[in-house]
PDB file of N, CA and C in Angstrom:
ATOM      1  N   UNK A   1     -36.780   2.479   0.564  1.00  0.00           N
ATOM      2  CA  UNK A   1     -38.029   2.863   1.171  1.00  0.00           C
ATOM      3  C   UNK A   1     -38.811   1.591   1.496  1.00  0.00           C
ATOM      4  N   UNK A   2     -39.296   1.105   2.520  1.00  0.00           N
ATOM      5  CA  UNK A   2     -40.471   0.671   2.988  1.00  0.00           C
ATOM      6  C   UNK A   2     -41.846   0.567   3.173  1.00  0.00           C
ATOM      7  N   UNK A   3     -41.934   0.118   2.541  1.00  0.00           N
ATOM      8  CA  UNK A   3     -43.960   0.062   2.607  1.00  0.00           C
ATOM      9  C   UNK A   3     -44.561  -1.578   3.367  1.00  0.00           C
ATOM     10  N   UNK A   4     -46.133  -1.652   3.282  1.00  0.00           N
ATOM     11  CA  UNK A   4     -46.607  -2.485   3.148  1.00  0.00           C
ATOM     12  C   UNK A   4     -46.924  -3.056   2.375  1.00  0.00           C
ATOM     13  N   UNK A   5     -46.747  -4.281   1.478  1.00  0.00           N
ATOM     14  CA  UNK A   5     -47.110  -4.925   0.607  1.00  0.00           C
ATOM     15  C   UNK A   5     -47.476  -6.670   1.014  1.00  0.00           C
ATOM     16  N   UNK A   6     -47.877  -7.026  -0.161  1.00  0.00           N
ATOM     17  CA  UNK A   6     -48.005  -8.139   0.861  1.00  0.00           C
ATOM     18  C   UNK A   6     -46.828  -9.061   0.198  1.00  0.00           C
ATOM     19  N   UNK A   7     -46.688 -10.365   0.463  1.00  0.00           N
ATOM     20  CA  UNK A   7     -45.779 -11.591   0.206  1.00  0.00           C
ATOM     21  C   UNK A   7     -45.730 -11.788  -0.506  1.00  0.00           C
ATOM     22  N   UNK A   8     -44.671 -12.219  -1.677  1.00  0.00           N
ATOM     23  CA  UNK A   8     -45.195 -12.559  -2.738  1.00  0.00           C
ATOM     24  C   UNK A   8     -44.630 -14.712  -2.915  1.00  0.00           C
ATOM     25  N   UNK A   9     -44.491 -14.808  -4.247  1.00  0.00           N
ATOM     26  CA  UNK A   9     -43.631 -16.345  -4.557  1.00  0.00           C
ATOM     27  C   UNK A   9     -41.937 -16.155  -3.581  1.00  0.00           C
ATOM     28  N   UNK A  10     -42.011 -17.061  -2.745  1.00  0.00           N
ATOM     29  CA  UNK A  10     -40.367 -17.210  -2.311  1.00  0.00           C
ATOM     30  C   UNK A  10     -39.896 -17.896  -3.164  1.00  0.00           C
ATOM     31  N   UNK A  11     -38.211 -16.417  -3.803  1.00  0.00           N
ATOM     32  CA  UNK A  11     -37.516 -17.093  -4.350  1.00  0.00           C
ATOM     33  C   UNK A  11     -36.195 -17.305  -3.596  1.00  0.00           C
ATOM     34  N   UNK A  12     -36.053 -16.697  -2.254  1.00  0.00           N
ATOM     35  CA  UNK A  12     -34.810 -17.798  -1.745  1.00  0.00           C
ATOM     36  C   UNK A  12     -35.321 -17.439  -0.027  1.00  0.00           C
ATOM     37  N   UNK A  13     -34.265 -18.542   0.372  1.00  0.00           N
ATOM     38  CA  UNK A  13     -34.533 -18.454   2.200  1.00  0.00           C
ATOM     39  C   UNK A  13     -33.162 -19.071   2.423  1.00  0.00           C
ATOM     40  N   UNK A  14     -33.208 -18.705   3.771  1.00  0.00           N
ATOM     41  CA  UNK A  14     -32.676 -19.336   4.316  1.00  0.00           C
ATOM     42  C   UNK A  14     -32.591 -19.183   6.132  1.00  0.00           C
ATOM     43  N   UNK A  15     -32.070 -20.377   6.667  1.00  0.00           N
ATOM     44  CA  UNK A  15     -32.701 -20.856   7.863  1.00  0.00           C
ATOM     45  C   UNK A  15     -31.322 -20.495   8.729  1.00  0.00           C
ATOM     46  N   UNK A  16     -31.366 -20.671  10.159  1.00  0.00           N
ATOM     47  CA  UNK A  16     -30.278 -20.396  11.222  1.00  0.00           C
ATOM     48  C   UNK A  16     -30.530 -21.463  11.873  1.00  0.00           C
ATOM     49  N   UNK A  17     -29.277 -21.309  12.861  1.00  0.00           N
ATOM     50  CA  UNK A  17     -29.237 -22.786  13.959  1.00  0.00           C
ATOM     51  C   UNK A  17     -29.449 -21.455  15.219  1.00  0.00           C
ATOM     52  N   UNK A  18     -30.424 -22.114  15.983  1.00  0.00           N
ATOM     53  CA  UNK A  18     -30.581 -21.128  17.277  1.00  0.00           C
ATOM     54  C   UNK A  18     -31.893 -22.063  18.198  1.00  0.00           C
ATOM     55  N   UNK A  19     -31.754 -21.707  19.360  1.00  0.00           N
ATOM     56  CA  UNK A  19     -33.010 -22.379  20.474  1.00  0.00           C
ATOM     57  C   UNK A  19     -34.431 -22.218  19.727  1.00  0.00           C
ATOM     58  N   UNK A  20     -34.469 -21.191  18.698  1.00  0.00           N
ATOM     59  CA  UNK A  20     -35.726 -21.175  18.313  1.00  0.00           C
ATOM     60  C   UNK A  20     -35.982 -21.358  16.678  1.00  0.00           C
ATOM     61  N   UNK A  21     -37.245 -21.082  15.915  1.00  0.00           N
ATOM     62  CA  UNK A  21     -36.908 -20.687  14.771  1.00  0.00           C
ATOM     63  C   UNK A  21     -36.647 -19.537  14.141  1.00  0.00           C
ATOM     64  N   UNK A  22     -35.421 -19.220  13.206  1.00  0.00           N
ATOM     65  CA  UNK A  22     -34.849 -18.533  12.696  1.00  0.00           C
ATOM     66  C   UNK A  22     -34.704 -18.716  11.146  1.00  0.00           C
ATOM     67  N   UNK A  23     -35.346 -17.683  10.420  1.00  0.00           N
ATOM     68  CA  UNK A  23     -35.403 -17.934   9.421  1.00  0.00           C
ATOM     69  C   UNK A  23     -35.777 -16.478   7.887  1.00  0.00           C
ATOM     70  N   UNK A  24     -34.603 -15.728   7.240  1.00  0.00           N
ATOM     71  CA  UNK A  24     -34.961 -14.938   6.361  1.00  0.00           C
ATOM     72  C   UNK A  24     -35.881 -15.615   4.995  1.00  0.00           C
ATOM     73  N   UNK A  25     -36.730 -14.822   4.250  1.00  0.00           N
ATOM     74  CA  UNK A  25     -37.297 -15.372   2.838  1.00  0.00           C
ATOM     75  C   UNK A  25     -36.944 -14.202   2.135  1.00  0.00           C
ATOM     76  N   UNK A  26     -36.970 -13.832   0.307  1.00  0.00           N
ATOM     77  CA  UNK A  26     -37.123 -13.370  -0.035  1.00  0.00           C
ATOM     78  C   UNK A  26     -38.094 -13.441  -1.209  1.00  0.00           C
ATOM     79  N   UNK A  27     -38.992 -12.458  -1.160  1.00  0.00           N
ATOM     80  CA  UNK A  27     -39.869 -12.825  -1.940  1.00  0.00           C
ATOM     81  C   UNK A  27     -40.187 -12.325  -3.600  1.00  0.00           C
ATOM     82  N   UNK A  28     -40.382 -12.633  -4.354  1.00  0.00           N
ATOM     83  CA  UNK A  28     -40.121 -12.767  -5.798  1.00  0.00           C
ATOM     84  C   UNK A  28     -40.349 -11.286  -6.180  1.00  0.00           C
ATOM     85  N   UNK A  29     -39.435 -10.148  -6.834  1.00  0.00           N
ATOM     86  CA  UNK A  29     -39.871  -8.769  -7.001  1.00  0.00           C
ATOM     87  C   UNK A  29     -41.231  -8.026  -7.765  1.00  0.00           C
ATOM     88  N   UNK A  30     -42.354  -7.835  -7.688  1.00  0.00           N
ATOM     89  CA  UNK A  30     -43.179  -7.373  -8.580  1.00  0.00           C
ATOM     90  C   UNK A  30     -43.314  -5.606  -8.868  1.00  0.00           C
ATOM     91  N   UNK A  31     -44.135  -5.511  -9.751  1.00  0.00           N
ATOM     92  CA  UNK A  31     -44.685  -4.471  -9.665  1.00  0.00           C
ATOM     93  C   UNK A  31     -45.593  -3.702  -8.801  1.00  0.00           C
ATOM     94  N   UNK A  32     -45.229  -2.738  -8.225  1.00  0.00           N
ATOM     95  CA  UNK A  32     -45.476  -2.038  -7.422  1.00  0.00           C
ATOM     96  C   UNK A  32     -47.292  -1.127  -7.557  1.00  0.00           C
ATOM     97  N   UNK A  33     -48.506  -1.930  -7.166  1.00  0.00           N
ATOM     98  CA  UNK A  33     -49.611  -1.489  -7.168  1.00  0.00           C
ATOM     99  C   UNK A  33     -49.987   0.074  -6.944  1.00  0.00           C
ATOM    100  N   UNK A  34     -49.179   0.596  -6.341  1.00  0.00           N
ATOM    101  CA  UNK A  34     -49.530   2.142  -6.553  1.00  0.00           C
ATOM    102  C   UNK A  34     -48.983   2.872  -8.062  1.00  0.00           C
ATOM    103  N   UNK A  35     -49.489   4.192  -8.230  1.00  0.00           N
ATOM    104  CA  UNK A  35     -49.458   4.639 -10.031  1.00  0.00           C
ATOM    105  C   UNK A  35     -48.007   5.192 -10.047  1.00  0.00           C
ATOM    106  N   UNK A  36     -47.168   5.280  -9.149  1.00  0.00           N
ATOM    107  CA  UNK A  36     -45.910   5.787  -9.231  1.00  0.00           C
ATOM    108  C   UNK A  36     -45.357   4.400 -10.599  1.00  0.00           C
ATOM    109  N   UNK A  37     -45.318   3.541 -10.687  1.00  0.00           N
ATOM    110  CA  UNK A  37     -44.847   2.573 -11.236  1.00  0.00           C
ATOM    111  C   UNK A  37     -43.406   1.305 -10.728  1.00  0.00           C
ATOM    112  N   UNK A  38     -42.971   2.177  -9.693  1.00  0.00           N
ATOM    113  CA  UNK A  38     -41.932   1.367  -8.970  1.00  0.00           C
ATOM    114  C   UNK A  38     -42.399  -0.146  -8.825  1.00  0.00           C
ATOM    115  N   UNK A  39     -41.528  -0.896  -8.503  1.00  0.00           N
ATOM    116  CA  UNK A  39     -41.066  -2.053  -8.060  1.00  0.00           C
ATOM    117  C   UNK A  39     -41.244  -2.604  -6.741  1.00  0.00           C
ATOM    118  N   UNK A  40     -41.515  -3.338  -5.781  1.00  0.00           N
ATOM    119  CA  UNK A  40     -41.454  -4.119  -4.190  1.00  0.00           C
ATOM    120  C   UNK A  40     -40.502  -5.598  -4.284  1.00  0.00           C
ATOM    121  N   UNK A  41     -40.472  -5.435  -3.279  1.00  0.00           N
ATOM    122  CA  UNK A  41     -39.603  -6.879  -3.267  1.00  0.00           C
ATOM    123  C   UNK A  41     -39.987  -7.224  -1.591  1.00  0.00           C
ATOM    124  N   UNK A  42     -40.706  -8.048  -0.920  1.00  0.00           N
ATOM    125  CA  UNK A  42     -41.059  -8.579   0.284  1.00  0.00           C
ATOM    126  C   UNK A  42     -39.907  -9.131   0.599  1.00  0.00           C
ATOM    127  N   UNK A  43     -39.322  -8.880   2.203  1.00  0.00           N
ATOM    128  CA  UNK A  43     -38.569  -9.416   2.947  1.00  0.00           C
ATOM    129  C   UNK A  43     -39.450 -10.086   4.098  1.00  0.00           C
ATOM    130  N   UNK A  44     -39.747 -11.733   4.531  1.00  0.00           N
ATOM    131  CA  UNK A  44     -40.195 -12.110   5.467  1.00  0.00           C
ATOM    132  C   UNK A  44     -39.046 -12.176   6.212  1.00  0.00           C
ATOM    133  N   UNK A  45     -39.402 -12.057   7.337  1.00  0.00           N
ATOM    134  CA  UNK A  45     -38.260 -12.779   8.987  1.00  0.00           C
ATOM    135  C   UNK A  45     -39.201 -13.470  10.002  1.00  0.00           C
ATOM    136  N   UNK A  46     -38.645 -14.671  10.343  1.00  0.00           N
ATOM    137  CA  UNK A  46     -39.453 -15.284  11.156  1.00  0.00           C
ATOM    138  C   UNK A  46     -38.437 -15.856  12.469  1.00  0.00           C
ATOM    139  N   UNK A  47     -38.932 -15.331  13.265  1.00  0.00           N
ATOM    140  CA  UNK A  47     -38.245 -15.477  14.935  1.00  0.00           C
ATOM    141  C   UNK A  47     -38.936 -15.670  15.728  1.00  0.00           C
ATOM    142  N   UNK A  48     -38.772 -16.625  16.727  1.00  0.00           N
ATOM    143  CA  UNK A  48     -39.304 -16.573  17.722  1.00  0.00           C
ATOM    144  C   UNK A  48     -40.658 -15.584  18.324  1.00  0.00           C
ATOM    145  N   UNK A  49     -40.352 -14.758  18.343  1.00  0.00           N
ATOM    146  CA  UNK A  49     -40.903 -13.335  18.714  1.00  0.00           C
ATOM    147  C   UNK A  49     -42.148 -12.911  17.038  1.00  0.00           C
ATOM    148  N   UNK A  50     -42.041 -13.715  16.327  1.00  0.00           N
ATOM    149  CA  UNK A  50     -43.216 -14.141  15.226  1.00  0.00           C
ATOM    150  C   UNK A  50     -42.319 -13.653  14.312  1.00  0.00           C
ATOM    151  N   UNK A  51     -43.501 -13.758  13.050  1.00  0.00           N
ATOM    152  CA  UNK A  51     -42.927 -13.298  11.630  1.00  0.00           C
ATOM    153  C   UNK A  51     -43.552 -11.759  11.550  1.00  0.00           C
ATOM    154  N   UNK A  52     -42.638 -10.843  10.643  1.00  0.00           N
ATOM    155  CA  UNK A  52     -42.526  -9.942  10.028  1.00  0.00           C
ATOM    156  C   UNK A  52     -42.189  -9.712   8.656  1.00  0.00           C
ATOM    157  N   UNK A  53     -42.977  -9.098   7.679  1.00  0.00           N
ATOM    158  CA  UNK A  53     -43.010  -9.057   6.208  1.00  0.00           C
ATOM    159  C   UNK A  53     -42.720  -7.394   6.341  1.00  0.00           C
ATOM    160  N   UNK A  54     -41.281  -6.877   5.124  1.00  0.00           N
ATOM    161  CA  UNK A  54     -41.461  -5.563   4.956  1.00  0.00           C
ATOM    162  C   UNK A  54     -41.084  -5.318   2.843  1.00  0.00           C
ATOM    163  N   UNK A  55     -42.110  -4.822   3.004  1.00  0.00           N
ATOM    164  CA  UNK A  55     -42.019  -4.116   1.225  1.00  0.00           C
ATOM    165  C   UNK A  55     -40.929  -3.405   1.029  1.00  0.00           C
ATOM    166  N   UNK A  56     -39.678  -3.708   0.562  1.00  0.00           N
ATOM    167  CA  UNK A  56     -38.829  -2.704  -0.215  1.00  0.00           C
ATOM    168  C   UNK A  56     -39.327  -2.035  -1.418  1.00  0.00           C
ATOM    169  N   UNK A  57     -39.024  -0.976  -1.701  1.00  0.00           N
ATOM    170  CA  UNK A  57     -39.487  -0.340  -2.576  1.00  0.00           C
ATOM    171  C   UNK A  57     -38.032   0.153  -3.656  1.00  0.00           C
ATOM    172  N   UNK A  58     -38.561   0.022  -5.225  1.00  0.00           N
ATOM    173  CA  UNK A  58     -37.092   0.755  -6.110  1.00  0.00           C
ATOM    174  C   UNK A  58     -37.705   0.522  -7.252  1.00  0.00           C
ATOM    175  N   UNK A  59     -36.763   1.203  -8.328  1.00  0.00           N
ATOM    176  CA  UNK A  59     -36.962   2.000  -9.432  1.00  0.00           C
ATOM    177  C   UNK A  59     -37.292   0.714 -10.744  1.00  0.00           C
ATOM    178  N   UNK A  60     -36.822  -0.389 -10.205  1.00  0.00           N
ATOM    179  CA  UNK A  60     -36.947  -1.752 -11.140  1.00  0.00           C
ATOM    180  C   UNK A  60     -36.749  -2.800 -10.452  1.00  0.00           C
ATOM    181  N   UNK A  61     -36.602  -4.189 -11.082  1.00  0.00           N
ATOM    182  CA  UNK A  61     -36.684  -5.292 -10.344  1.00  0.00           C
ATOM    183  C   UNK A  61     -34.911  -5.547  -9.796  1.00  0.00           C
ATOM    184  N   UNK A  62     -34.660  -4.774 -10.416  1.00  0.00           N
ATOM    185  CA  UNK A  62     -33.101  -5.324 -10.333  1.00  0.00           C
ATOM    186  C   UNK A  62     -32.388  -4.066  -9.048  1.00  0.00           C
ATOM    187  N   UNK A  63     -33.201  -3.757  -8.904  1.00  0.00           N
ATOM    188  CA  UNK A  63     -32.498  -2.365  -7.511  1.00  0.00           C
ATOM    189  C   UNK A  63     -33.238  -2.780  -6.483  1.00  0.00           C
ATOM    190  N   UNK A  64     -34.668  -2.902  -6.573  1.00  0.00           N
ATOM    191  CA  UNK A  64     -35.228  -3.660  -5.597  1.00  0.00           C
ATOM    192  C   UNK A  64     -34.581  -4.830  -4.804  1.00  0.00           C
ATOM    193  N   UNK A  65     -34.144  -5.771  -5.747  1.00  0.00           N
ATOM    194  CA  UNK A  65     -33.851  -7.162  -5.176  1.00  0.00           C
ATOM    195  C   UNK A  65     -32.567  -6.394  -4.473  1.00  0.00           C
ATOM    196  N   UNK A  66     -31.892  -5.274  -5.444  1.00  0.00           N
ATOM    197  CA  UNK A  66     -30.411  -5.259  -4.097  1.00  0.00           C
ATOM    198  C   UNK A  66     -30.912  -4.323  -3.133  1.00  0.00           C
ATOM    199  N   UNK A  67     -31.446  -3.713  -2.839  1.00  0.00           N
ATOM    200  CA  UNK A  67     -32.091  -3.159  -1.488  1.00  0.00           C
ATOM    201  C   UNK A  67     -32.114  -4.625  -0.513  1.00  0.00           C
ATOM    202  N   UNK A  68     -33.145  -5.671  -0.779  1.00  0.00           N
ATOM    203  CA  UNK A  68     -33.550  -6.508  -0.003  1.00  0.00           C
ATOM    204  C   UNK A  68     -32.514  -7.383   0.189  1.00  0.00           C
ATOM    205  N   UNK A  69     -31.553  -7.522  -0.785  1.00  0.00           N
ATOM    206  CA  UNK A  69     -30.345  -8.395   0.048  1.00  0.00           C
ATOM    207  C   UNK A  69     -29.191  -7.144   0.846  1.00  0.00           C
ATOM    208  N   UNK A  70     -29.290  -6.066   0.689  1.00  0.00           N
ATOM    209  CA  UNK A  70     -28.850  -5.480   1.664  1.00  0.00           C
ATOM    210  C   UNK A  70     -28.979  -4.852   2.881  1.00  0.00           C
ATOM    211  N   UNK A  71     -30.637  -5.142   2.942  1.00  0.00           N
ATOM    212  CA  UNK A  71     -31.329  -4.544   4.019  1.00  0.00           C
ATOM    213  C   UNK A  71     -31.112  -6.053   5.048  1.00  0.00           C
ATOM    214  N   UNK A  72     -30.744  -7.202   4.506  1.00  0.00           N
ATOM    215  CA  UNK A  72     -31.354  -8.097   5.434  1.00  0.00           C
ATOM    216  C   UNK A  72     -30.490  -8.545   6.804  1.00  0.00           C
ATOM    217  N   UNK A  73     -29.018  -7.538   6.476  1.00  0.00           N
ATOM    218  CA  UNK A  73     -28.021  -8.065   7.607  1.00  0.00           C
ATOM    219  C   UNK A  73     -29.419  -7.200   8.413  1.00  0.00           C
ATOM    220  N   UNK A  74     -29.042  -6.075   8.406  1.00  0.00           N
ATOM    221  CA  UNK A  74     -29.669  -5.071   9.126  1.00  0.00           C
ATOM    222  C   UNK A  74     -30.652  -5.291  10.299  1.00  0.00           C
ATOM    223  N   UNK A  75     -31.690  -6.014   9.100  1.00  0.00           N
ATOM    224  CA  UNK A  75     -33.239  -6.389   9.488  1.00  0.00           C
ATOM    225  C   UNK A  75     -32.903  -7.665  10.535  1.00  0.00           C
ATOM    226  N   UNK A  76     -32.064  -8.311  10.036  1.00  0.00           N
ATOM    227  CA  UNK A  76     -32.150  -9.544  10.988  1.00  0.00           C
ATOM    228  C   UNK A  76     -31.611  -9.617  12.305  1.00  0.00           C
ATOM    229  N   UNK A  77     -30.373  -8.993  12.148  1.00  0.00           N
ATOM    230  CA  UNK A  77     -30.043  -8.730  13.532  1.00  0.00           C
ATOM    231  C   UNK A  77     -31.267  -7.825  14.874  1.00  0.00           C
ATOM    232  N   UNK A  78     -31.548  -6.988  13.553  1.00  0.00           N
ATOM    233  CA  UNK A  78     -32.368  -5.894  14.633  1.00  0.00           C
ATOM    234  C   UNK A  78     -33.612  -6.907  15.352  1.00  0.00           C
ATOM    235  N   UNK A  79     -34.234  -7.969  14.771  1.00  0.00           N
ATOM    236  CA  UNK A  79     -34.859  -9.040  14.888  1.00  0.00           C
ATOM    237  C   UNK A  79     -34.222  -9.850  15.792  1.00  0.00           C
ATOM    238  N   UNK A  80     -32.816 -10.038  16.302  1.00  0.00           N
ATOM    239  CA  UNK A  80     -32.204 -11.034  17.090  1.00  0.00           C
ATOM    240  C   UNK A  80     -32.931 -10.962  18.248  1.00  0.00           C
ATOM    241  N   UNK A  81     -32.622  -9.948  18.982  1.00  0.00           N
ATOM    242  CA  UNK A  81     -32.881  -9.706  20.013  1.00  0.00           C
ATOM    243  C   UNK A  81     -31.679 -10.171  21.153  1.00  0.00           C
ATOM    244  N   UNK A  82     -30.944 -10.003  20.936  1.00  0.00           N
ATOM    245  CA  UNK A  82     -29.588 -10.384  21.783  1.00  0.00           C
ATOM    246  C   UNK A  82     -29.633 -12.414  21.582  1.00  0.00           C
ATOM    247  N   UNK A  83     -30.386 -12.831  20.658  1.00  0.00           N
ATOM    248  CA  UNK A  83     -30.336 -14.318  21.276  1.00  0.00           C
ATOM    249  C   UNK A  83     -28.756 -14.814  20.261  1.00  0.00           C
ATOM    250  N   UNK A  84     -28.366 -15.744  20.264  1.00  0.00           N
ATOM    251  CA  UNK A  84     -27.479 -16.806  19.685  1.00  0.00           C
ATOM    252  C   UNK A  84     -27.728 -17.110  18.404  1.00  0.00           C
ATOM    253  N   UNK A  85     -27.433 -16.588  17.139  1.00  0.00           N
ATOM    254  CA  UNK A  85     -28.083 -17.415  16.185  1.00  0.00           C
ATOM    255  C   UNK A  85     -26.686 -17.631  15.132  1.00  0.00           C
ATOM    256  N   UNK A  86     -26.705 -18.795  14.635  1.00  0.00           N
ATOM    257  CA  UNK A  86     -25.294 -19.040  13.609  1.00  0.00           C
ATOM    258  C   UNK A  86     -26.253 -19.855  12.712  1.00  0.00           C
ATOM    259  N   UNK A  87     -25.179 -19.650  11.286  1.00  0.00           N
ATOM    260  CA  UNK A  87     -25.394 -20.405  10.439  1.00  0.00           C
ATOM    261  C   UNK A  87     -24.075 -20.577  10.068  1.00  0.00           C
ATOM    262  N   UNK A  88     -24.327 -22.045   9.429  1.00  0.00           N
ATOM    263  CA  UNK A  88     -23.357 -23.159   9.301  1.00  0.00           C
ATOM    264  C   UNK A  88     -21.799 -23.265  10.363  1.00  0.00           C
ATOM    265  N   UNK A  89     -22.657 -23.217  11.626  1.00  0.00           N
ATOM    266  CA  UNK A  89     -21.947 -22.948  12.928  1.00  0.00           C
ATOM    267  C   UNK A  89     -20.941 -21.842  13.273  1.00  0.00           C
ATOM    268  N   UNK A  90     -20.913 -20.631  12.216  1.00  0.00           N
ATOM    269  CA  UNK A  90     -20.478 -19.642  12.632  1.00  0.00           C
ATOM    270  C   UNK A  90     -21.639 -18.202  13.041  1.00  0.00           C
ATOM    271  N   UNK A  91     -20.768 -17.546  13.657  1.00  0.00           N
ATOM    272  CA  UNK A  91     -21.451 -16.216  13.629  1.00  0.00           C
ATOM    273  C   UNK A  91     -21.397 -14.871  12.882  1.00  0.00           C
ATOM    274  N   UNK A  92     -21.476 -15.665  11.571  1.00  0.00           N
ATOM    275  CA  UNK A  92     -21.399 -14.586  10.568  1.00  0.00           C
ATOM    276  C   UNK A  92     -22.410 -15.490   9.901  1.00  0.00           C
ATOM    277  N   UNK A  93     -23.698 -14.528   9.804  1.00  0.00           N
ATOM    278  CA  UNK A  93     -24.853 -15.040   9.046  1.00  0.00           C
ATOM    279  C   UNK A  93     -24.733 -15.202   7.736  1.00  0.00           C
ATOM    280  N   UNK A  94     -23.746 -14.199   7.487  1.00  0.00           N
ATOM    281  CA  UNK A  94     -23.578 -14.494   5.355  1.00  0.00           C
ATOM    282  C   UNK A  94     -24.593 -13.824   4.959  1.00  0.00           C
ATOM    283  N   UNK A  95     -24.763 -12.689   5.308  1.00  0.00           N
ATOM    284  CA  UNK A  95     -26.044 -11.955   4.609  1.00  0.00           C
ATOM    285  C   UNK A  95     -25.812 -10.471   4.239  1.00  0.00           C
ATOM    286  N   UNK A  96     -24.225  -9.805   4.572  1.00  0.00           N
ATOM    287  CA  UNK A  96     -23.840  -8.973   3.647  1.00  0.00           C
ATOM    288  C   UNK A  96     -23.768  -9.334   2.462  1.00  0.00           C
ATOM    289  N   UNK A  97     -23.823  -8.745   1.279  1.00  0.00           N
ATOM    290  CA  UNK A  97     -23.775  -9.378  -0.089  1.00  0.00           C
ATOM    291  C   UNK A  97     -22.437  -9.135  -0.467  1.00  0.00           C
ATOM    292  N   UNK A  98     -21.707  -9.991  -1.161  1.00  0.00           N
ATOM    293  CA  UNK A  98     -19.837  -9.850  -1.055  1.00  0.00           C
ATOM    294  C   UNK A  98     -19.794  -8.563  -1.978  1.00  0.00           C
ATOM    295  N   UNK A  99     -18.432  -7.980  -1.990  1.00  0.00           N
ATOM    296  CA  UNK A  99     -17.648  -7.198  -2.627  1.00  0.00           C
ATOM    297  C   UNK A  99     -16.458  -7.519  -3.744  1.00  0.00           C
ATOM    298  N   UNK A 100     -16.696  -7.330  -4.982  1.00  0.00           N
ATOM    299  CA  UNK A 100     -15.945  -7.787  -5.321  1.00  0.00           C
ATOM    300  C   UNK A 100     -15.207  -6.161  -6.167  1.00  0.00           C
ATOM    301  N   UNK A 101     -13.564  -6.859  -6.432  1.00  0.00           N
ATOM    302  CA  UNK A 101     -12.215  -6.025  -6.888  1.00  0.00           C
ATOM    303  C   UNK A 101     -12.669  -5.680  -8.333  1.00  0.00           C
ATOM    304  N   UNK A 102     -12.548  -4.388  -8.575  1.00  0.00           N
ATOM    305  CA  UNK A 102     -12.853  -3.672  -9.958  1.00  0.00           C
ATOM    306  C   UNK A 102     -13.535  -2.934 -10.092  1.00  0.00           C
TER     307      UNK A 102
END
């Protein structure tokens, strides 16, 4: 789920090679200010076309944060806008979170 929240401490980023700036953050998970008691975790994206902050929302800090690393292939592409963007000169951003056997 998605809300508004605001930004919190960035605890990771990372940047793209493209004509413009390209760049995911993630921001440190807190507690969630409404009385439900849930969790947020801020996803910034910053493109060309400006920055955008979205509140993930979940049940603790530790479901939250995987919402936001799995929302971010998603988010970022939808953010491309058809332009060119690679990191570490490929075109696989590295922002599915791996799978591992077991």
């Amino acid at each position: 789920m998605a809300s508004n929240r605001p930004m919190t401490r960035v605890i990771a980023e990372r940047r793209f090679e493209s004509s413009g700036e390209f760049y995911v953050q993630i921001g440190e998970p807190a507690p969630d200010p409404t009385p439900r008691g849930d969790w947020y975790c801020p996803v910034r994206t910053v493109t060309p076309d400006g920055e955008k902050v979205i509140g993930l929302c979940g049940v603790d800090a530790v479901q939250v944060l995987q919402f936001a690393l799995g929302l971010l292939d998603l988010v970022m592409k939808e953010r491309l806008g058809g332009r060119k963007v690679t990191w570490l000169g490929g075109d696989d951003l590295g922002l599915v979170p791996p799978t591992y056997p077991g």
